[in-house]
Protein backbone atom coordinates (compact mmCIF):
# COMPACT_ATOMS: atom_id res chain seq x y z
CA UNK A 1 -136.58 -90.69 32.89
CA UNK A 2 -134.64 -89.93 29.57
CA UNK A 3 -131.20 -91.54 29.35
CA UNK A 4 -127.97 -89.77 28.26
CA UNK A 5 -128.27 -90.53 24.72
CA UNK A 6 -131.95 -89.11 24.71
CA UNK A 7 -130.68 -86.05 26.73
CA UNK A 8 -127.82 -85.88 24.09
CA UNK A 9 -129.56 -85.92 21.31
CA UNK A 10 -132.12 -83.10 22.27
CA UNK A 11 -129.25 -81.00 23.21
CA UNK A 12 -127.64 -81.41 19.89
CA UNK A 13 -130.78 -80.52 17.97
CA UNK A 14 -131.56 -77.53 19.53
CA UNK A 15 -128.11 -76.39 20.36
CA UNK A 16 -125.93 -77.42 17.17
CA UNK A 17 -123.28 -75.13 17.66
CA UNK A 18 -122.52 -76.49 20.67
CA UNK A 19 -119.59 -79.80 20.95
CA UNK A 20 -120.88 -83.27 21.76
CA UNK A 21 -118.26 -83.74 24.10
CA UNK A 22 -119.41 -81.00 26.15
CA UNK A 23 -122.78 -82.24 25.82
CA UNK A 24 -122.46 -85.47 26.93
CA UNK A 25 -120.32 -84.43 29.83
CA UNK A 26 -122.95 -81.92 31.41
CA UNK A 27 -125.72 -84.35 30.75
CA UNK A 28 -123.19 -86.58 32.87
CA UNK A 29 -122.71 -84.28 35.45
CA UNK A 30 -126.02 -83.12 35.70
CA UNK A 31 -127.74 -86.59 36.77
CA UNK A 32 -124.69 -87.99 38.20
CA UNK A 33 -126.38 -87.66 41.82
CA UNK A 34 -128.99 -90.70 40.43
CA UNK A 35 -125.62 -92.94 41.71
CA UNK A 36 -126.72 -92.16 45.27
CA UNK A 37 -129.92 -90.27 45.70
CA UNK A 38 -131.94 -92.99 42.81
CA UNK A 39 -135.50 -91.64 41.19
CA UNK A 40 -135.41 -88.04 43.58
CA UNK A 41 -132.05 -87.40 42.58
CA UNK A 42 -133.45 -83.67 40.79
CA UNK A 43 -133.33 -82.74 44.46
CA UNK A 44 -130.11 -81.66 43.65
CA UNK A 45 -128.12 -79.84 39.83
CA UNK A 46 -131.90 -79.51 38.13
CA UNK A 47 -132.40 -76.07 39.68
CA UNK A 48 -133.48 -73.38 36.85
CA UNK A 49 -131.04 -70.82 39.00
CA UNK A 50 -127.81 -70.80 37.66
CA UNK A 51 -126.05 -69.11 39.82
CA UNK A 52 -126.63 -71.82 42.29
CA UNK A 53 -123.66 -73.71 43.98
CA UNK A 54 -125.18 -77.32 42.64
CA UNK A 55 -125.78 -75.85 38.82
CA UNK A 56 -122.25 -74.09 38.93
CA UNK A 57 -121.02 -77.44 39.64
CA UNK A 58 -122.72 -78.62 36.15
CA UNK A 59 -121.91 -75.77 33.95
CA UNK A 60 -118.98 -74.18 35.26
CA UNK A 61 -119.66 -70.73 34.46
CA UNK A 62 -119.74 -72.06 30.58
CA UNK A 63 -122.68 -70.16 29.35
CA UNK A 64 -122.89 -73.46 26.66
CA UNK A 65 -122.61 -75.66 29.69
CA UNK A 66 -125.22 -74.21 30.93
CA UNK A 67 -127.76 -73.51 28.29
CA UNK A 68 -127.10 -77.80 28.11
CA UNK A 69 -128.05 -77.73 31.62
CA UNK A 70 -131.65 -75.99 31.10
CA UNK A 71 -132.44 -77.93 28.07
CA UNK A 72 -131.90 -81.00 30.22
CA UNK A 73 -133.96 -79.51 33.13
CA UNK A 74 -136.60 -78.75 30.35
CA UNK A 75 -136.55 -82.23 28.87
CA UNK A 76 -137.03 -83.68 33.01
CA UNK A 77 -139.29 -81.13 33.83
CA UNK A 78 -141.86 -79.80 31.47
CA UNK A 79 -144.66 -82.14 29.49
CA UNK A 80 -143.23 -80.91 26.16
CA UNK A 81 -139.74 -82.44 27.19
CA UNK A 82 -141.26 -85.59 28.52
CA UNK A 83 -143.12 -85.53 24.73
CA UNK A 84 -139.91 -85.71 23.22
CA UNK A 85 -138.59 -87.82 24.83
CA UNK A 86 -141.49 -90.10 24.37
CA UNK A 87 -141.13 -89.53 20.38
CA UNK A 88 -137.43 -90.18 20.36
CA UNK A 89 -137.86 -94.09 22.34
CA UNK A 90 -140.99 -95.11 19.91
CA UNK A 91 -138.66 -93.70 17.33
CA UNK A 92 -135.48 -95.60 18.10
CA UNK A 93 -138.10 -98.64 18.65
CA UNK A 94 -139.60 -98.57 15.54
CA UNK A 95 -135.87 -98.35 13.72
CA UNK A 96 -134.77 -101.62 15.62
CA UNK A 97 -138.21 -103.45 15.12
CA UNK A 98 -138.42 -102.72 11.14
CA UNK A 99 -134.29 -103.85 11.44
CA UNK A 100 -133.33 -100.43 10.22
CA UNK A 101 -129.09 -100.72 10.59
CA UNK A 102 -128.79 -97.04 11.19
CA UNK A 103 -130.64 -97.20 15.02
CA UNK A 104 -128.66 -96.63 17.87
CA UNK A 105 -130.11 -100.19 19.20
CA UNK A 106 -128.38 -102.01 16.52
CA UNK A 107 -124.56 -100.64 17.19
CA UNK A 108 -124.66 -101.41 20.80
């Protein structure tokens, strides 16, 4: 499962225009049900629909809210999203192993 940051950052690639802070917070919203539903929590706010009553509580009728939302559902969902992901850890890996200052693993 990608974490925020990973989410995040695939967001803000493909979706430049739109604010980080909005970014981060329907990333937040989106997998906040993990708190009490674990591993099956895309049960619930992961639904491609977005008319739905769980995705309007993610995006909020913000169409950039929401085009967050589906990149995140792509990123869960589909193999090329799960790819990405994949390449962004051995990425942020590699930066802390070869003790490159700049990785995220480093300002924590």
């Amino acid at each position: 499962m990608a974490n925020r940051s990973i989410h995040n950052r695939i967001a803000k690639t493909l979706l430049p225009f739109v604010p980080m802070d909005k970014i981060d917070d329907t990333n937040r919203v989106t997998d906040e049900p993990v708190k009490w539903l674990g591993p099956s929590h895309r049960v619930t706010r992961h639904d491609l629909n977005p008319v739905k009553m769980d995705s309007m509580l993610v995006n909020r009728g913000d169409w950039q809210r929401e085009m967050v939302r589906q990149v995140h559902i792509a990123v869960d969902k589909t193999q090329a999203g799960k790819t990405i992901e994949k390449v962004m850890e051995i990425y942020d890996n590699l930066g802390y192993i070869a003790g490159n200052r700049g990785s995220r693993k480093h300002r924590k």
